[in-house]
N, C-alpha and C. Protein backbone atom coordinates (compact mmCIF):
# COMPACT_ATOMS: atom_id res chain seq x y z
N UNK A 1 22.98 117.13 104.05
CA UNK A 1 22.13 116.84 102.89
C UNK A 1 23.01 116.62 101.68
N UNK A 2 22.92 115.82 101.15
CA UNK A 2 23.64 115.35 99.89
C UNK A 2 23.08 116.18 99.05
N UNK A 3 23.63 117.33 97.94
CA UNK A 3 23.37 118.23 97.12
C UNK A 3 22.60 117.69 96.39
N UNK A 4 23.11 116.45 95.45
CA UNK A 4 22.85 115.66 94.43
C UNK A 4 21.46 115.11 94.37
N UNK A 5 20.87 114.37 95.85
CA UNK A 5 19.88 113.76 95.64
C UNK A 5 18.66 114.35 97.41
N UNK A 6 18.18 115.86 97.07
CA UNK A 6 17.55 116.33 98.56
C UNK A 6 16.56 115.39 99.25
N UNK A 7 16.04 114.10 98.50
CA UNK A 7 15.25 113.68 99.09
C UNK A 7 16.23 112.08 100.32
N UNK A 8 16.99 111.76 99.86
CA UNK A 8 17.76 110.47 100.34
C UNK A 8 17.12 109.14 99.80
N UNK A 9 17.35 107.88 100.28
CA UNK A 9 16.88 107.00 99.81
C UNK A 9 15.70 106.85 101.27
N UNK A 10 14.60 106.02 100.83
CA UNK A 10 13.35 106.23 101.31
C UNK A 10 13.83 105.41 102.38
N UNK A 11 12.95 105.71 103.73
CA UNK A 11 13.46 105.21 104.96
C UNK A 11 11.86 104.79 105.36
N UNK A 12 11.46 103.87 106.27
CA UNK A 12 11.34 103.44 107.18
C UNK A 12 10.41 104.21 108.49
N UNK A 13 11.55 105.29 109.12
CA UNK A 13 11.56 105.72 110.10
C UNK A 13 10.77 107.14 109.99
N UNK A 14 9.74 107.45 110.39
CA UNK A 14 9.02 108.37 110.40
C UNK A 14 9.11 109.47 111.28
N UNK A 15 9.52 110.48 111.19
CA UNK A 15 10.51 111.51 112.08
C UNK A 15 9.01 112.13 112.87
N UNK A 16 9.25 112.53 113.82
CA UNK A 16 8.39 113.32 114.87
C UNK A 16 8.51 114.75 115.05
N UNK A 17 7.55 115.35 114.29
CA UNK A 17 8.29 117.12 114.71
C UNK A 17 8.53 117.54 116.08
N UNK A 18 9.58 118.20 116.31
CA UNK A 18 9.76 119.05 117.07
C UNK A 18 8.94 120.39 117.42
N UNK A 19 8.49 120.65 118.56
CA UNK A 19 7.54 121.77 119.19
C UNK A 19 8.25 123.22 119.19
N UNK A 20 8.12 124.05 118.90
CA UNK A 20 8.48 125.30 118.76
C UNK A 20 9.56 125.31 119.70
N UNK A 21 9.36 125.12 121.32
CA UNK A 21 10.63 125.10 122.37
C UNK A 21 11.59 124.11 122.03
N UNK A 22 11.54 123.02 121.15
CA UNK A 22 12.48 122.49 120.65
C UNK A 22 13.38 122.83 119.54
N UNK A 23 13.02 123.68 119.05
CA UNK A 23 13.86 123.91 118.06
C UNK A 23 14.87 125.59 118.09
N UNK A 24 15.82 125.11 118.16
CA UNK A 24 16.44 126.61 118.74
C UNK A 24 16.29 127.94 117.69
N UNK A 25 15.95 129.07 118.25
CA UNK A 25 15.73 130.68 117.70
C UNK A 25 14.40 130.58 117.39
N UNK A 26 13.38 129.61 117.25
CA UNK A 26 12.42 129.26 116.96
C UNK A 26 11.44 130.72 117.93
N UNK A 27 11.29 130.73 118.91
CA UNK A 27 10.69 131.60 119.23
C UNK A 27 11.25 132.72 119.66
N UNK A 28 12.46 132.77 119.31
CA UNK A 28 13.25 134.16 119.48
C UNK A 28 13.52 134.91 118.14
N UNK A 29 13.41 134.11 116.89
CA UNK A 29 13.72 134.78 115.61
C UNK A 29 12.10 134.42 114.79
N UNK A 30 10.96 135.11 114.72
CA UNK A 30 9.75 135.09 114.29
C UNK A 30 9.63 135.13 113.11
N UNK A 31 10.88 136.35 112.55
CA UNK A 31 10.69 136.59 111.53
C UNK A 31 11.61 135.29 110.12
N UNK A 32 12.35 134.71 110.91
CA UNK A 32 12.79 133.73 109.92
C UNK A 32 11.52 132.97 108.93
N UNK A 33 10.70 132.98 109.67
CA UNK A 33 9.63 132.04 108.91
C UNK A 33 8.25 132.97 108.43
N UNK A 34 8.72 133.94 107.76
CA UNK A 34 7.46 134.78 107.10
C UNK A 34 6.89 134.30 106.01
N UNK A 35 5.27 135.27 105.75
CA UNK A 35 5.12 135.19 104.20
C UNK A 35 6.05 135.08 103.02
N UNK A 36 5.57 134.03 102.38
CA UNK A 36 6.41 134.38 101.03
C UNK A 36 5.63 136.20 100.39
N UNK A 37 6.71 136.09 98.98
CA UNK A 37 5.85 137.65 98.33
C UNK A 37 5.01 137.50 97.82
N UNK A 38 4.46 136.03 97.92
CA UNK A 38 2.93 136.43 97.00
C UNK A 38 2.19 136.21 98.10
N UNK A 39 1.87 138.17 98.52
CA UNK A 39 0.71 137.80 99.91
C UNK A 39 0.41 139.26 99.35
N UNK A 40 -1.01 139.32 100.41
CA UNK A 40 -1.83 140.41 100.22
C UNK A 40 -0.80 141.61 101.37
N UNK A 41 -0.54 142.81 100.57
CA UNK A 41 -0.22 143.87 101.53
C UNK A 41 -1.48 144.88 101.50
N UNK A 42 -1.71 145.82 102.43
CA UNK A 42 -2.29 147.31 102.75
C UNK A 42 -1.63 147.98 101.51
N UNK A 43 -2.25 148.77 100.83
CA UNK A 43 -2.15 149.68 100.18
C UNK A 43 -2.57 151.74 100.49
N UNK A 44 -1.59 152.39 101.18
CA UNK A 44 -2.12 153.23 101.96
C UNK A 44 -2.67 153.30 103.35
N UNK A 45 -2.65 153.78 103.82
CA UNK A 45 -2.71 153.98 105.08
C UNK A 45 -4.37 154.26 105.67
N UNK A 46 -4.68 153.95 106.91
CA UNK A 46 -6.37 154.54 107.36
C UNK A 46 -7.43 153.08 106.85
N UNK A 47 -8.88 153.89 107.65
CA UNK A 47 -9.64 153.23 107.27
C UNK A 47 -9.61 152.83 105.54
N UNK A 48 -9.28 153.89 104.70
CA UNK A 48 -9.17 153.84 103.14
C UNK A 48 -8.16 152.94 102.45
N UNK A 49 -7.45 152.09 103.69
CA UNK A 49 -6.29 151.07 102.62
C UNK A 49 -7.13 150.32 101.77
N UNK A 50 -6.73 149.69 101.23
CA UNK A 50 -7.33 148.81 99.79
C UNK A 50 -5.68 148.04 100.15
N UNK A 51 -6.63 146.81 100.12
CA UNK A 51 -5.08 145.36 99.85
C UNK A 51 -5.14 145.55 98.18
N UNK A 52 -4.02 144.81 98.19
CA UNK A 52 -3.66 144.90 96.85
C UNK A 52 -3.22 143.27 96.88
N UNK A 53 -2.63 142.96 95.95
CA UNK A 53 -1.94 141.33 95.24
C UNK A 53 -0.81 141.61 94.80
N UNK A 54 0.18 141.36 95.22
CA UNK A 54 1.22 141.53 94.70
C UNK A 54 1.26 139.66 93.35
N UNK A 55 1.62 140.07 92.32
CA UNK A 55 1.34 138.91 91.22
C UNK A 55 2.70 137.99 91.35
N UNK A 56 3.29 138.04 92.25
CA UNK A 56 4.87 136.79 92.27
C UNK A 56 6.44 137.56 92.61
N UNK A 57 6.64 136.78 92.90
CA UNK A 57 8.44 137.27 93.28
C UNK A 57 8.94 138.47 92.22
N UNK A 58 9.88 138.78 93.27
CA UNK A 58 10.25 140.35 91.78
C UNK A 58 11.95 140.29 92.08
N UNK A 59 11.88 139.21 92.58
CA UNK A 59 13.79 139.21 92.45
C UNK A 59 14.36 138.94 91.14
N UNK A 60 15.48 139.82 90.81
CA UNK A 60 15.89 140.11 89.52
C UNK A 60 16.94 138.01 89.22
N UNK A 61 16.42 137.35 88.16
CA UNK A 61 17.39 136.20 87.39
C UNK A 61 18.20 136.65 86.32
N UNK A 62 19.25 136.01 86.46
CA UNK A 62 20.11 136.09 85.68
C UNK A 62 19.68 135.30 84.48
N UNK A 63 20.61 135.12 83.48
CA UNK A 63 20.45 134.00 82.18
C UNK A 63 20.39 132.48 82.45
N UNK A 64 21.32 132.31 83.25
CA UNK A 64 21.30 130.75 84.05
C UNK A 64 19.86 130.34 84.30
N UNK A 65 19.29 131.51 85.31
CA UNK A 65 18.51 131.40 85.97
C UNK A 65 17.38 130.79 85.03
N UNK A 66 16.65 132.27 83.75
CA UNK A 66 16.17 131.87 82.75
C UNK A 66 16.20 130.62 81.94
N UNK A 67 17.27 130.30 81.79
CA UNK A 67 17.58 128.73 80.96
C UNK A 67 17.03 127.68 81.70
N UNK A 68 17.09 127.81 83.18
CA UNK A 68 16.49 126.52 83.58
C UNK A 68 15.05 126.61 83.90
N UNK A 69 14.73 127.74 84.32
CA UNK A 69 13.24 127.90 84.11
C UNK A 69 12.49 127.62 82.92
N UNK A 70 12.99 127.91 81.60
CA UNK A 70 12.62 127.47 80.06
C UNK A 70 12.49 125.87 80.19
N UNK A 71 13.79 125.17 80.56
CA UNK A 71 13.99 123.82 80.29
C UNK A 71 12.63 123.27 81.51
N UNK A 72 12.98 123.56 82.37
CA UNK A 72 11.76 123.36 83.06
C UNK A 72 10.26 123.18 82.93
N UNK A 73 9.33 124.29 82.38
CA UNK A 73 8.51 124.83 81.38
C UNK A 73 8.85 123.55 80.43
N UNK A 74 9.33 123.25 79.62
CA UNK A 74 9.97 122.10 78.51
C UNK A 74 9.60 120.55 79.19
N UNK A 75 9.18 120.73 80.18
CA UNK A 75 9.29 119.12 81.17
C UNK A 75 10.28 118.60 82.06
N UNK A 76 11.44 119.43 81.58
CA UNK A 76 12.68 118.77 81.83
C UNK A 76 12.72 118.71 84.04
N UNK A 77 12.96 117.66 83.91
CA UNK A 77 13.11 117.60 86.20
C UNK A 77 14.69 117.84 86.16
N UNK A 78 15.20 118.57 87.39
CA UNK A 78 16.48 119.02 87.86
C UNK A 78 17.20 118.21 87.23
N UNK A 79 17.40 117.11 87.38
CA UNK A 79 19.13 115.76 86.77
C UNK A 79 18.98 116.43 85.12
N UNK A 80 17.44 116.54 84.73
CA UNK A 80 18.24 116.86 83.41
C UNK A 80 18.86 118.06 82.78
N UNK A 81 17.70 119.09 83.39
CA UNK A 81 18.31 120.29 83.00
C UNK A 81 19.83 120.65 83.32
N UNK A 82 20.29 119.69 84.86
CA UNK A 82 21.47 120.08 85.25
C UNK A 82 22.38 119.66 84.41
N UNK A 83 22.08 118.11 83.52
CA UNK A 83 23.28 117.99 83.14
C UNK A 83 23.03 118.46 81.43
N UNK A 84 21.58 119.38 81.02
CA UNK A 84 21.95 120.33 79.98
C UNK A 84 22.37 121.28 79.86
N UNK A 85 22.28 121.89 80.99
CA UNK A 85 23.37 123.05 80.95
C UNK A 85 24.59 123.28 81.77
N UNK A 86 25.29 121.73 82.05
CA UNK A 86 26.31 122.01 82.52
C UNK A 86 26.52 122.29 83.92
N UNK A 87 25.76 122.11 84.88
CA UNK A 87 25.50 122.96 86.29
C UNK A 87 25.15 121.49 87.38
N UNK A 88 25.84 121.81 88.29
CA UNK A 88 25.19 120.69 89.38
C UNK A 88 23.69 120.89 90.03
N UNK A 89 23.22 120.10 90.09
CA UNK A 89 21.56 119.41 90.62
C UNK A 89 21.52 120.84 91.32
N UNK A 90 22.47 121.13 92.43
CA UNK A 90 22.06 121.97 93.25
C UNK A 90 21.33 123.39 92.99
N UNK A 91 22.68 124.04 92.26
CA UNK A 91 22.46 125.23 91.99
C UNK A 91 21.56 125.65 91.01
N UNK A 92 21.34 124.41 89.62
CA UNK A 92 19.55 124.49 89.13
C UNK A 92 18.28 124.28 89.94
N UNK A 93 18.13 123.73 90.93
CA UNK A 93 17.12 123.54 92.42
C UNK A 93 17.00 124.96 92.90
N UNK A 94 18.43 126.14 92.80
CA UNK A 94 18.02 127.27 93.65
C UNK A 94 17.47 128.15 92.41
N UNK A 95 18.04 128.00 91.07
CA UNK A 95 17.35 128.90 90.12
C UNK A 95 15.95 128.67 90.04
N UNK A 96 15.94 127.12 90.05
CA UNK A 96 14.09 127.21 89.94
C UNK A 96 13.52 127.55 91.28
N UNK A 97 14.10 127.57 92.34
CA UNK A 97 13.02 128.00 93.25
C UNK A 97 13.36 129.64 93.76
N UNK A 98 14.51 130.18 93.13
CA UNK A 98 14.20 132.03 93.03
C UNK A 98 13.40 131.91 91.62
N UNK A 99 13.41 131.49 90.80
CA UNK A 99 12.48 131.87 89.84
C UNK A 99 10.84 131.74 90.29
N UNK A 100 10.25 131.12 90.92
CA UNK A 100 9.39 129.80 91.12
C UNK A 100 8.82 131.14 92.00
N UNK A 101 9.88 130.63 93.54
CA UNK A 101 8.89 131.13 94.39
C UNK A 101 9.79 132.24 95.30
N UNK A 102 10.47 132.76 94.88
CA UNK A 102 11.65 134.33 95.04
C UNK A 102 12.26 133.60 96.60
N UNK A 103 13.17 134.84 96.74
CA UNK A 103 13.91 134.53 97.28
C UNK A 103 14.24 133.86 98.60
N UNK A 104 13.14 134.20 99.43
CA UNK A 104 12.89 133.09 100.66
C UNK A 104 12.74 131.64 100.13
N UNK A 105 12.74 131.23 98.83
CA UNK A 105 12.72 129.76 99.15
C UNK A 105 13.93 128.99 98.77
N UNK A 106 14.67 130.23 98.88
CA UNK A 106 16.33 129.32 98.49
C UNK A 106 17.18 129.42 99.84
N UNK A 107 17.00 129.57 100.74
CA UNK A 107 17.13 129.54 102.92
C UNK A 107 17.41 128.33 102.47
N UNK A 108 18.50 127.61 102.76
CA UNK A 108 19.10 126.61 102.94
C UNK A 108 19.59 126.76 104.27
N UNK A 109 19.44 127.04 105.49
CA UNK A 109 19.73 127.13 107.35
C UNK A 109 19.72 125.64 107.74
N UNK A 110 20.29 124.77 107.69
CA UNK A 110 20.46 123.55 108.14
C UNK A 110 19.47 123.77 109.88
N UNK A 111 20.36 124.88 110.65
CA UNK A 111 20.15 125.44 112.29
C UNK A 111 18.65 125.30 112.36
N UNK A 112 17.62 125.91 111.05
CA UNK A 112 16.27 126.22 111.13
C UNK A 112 15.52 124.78 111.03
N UNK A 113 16.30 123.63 110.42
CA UNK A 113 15.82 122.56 110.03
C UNK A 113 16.09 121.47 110.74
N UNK A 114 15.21 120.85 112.15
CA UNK A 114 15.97 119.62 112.69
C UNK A 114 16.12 118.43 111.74
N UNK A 115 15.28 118.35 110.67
CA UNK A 115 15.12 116.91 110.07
C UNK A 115 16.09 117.46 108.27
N UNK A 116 16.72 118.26 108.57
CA UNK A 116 17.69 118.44 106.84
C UNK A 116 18.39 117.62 107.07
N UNK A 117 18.81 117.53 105.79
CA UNK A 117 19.45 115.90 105.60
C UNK A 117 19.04 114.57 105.22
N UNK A 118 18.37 114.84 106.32
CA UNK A 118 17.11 112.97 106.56
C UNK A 118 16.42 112.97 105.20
N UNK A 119 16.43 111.36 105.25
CA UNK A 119 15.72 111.40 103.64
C UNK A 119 13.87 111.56 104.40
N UNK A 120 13.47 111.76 103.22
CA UNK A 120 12.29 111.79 103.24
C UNK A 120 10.92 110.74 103.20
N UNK A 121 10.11 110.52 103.85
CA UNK A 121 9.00 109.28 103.73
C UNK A 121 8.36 109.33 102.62
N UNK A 122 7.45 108.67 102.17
CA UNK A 122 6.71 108.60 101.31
C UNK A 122 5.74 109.53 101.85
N UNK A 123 5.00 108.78 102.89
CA UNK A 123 4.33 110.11 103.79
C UNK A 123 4.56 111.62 103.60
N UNK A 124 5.68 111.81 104.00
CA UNK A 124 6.11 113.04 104.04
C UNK A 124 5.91 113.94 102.85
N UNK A 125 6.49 113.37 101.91
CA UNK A 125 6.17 113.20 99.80
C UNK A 125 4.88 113.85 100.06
N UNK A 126 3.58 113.03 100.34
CA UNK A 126 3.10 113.25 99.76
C UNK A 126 1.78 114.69 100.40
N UNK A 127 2.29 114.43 102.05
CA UNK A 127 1.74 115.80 103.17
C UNK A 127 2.72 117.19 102.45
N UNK A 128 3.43 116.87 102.30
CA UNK A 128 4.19 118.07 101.57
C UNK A 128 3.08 118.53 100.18
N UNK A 129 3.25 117.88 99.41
CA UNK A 129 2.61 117.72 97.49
C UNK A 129 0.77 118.46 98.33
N UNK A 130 0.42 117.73 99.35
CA UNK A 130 -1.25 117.92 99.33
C UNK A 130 -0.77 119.89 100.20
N UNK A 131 0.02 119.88 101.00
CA UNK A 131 0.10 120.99 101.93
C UNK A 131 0.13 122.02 101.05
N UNK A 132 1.22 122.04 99.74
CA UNK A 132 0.96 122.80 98.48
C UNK A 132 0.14 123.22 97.75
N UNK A 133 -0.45 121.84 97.50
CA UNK A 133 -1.51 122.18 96.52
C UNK A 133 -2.41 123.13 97.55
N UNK A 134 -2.67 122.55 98.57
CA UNK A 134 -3.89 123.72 99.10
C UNK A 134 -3.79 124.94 99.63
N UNK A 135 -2.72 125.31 99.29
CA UNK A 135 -1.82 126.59 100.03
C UNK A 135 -1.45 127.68 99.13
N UNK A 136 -0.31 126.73 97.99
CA UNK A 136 -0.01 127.48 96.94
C UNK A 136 1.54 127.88 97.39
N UNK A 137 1.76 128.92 95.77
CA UNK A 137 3.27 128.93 96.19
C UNK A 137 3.76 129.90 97.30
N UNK A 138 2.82 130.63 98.13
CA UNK A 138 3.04 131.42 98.94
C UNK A 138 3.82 130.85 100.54
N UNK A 139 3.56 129.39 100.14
CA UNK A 139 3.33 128.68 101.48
C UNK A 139 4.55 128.02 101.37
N UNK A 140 5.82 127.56 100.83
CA UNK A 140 6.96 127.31 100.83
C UNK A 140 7.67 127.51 101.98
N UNK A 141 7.53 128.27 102.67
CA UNK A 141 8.41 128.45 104.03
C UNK A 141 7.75 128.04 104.80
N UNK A 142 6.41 128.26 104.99
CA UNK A 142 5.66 127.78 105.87
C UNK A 142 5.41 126.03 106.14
N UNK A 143 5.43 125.44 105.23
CA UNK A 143 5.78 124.14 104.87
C UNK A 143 7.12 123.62 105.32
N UNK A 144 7.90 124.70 104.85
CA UNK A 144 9.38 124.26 105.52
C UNK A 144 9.34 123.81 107.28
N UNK A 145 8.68 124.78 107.77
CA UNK A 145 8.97 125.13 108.96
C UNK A 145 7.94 124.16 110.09
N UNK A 146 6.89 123.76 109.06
CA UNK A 146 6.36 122.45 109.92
C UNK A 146 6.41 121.33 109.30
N UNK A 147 7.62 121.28 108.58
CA UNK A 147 7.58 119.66 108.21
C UNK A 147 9.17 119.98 108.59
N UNK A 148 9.88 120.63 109.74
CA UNK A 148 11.46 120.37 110.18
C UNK A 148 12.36 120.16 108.70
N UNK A 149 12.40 121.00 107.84
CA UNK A 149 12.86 121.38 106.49
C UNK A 149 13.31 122.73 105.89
N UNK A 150 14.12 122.69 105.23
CA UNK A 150 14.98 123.96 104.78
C UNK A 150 13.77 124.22 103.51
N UNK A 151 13.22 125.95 103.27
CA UNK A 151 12.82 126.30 102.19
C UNK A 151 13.15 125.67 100.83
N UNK A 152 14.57 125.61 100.80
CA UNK A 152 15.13 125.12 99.18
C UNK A 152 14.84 123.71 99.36
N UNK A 153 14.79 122.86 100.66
CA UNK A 153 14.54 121.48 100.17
C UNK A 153 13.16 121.28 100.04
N UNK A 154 12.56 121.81 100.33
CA UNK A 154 10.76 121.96 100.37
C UNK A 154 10.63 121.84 98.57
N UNK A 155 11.34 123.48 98.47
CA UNK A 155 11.47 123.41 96.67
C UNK A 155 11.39 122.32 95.69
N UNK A 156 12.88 122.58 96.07
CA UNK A 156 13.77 121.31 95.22
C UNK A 156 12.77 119.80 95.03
N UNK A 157 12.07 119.51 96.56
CA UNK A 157 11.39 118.30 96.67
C UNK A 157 9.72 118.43 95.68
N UNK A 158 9.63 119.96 95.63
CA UNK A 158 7.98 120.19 94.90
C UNK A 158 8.71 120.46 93.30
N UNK A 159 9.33 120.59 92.43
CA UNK A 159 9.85 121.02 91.39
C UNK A 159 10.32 119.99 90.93
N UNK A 160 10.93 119.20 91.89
CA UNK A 160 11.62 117.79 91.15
C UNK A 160 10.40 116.43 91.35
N UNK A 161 9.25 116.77 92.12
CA UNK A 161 8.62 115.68 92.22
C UNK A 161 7.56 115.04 90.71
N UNK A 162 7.82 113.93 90.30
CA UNK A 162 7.41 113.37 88.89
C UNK A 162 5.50 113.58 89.12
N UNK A 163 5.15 114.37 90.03
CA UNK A 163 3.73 114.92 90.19
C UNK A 163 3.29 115.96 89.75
N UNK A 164 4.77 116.65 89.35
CA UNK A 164 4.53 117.69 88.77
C UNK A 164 3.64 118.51 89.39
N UNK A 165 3.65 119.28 91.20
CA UNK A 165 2.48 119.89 91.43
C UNK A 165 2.63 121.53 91.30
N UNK A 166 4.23 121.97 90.78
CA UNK A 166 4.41 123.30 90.57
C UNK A 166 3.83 123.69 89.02
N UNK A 167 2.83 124.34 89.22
CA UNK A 167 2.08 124.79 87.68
C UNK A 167 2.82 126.15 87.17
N UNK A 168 3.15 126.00 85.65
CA UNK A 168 3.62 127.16 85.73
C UNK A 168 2.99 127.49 84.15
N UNK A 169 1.95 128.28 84.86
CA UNK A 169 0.87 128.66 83.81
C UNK A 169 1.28 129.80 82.91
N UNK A 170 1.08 130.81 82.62
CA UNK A 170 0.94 131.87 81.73
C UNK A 170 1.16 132.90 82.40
N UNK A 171 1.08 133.19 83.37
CA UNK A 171 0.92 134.28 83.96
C UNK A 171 2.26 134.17 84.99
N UNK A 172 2.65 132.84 85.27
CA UNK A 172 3.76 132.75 85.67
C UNK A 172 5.07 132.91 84.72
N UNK A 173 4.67 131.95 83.71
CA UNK A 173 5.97 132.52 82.73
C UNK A 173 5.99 133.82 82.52
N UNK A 174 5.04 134.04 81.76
CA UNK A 174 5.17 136.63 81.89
C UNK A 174 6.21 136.76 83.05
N UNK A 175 5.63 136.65 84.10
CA UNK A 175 6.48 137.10 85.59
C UNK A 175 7.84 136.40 85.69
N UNK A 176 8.39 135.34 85.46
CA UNK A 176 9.76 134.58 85.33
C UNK A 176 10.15 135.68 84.27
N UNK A 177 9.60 135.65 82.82
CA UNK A 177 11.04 136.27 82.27
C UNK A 177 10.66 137.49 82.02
N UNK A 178 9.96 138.57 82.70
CA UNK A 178 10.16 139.92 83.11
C UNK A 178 10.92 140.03 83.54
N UNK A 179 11.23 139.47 84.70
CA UNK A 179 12.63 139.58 85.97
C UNK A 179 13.46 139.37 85.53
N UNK A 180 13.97 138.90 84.46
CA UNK A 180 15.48 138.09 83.71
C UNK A 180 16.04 139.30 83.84
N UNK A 181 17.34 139.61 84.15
CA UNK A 181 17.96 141.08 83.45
C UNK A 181 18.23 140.69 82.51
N UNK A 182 18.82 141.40 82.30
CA UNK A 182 18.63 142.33 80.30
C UNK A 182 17.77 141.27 79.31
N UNK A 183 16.76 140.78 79.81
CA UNK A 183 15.63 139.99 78.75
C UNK A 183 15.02 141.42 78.26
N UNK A 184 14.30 141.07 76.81
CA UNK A 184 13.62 141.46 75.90
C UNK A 184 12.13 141.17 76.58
N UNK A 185 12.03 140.97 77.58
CA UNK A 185 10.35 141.36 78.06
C UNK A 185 10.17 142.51 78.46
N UNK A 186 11.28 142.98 79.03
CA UNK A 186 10.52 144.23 79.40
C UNK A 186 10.68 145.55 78.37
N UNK A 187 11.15 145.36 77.16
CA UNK A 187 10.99 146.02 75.73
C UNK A 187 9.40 145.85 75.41
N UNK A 188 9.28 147.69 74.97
CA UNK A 188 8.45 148.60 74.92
C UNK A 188 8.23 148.16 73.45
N UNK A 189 6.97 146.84 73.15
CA UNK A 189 6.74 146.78 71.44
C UNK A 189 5.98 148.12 70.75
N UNK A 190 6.37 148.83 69.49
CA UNK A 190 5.78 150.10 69.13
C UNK A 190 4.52 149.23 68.33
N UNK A 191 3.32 149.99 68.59
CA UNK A 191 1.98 149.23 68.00
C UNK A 191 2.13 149.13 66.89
N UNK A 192 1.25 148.26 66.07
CA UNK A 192 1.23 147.95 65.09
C UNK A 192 2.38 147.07 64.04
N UNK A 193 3.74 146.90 65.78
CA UNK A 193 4.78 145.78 64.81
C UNK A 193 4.13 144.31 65.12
């Protein structure tokens, strides 16, 4: 996969997934392809659990991380933020998608992916963009794993697409820069300042 550009130049050739026995560890490693963290867990044990919601990823970003999530938020698509802060395409693609959608969606496993690399169809574009929207950001791996695709290129391909189908509402920004270390969100305002 060319770092620079995850989708390739548009092809033609419409790839055929591979069946679970085709793809190696596939049914020997189950757990490679789990829930993302925004899923419902049990809360307590017994007939008395109560699910709960966990509200988004809780993996700790750095400042990098933060900056491109802001520029992001701002409009800005990967080429630009990368070349505003200095950073190649790539490694802003993995900040926004640990910020985005935590840490399972930065699995870059070429092994897990028969079709990484390959550029992408238009088709593909756009079964990906609809598989999202009706899924949400929980579904990133899961997407990966039946469209023969690495988590981060799934990302990279929903974050950089000019469709803009990653929303990042209010409740998502709160949750992005809580996680920042040493950000000023998680400072205790005394009432009345």
């Amino acid at each position: 996969m060319n770092e620079d550009d995850p989708e390739g130049a548009e092809s033609a050739i419409v790839p055929v997934l591979p069946t679970a026995d085709e793809v190696p560890g596939a049914a020997t490693e189950p757990s490679v392809f789990t829930q993302q963290e925004n899923s419902t867990v049990a809360v307590g044990t017994g007939p008395a659990a109560r699910p709960e919601r966990r509200l988004g990823p809780s993996d700790p970003l750095d400042a990098d991380d933060l900056a491109a999530f802001e520029a992001y938020c701002d409009g800005a698509g990967i080429g630009e933020i990368a070349a505003e802060l200095g950073r190649d395409k790539s490694s802003v693609a993995r900040s926004l998608a640990l910020a985005v959608f935590g840490s399972k969606a930065v699995d870059d496993d070429a092994s897990l992916a028969p079709f990484h690399g390959l550029p992408y169809t238009p088709d593909e574009r756009d079964r990906i963009i609809a598989a999202y929207r009706s899924s949400g950001s929980d579904s990133v791996v899961g997407i990966a794993r039946d469209n023969g695709r690495t988590p981060l290129a799934i990302a990279w391909l929903l974050l950089d697409s000019p469709k803009r189908p990653v929303a990042v509402d209010k409740r998502v920004r709160k949750n992005v820069r809580r996680r920042a270390v040493g950000s000023d969100a998680n400072a205790v305002v005394p009432q009345g300042a």
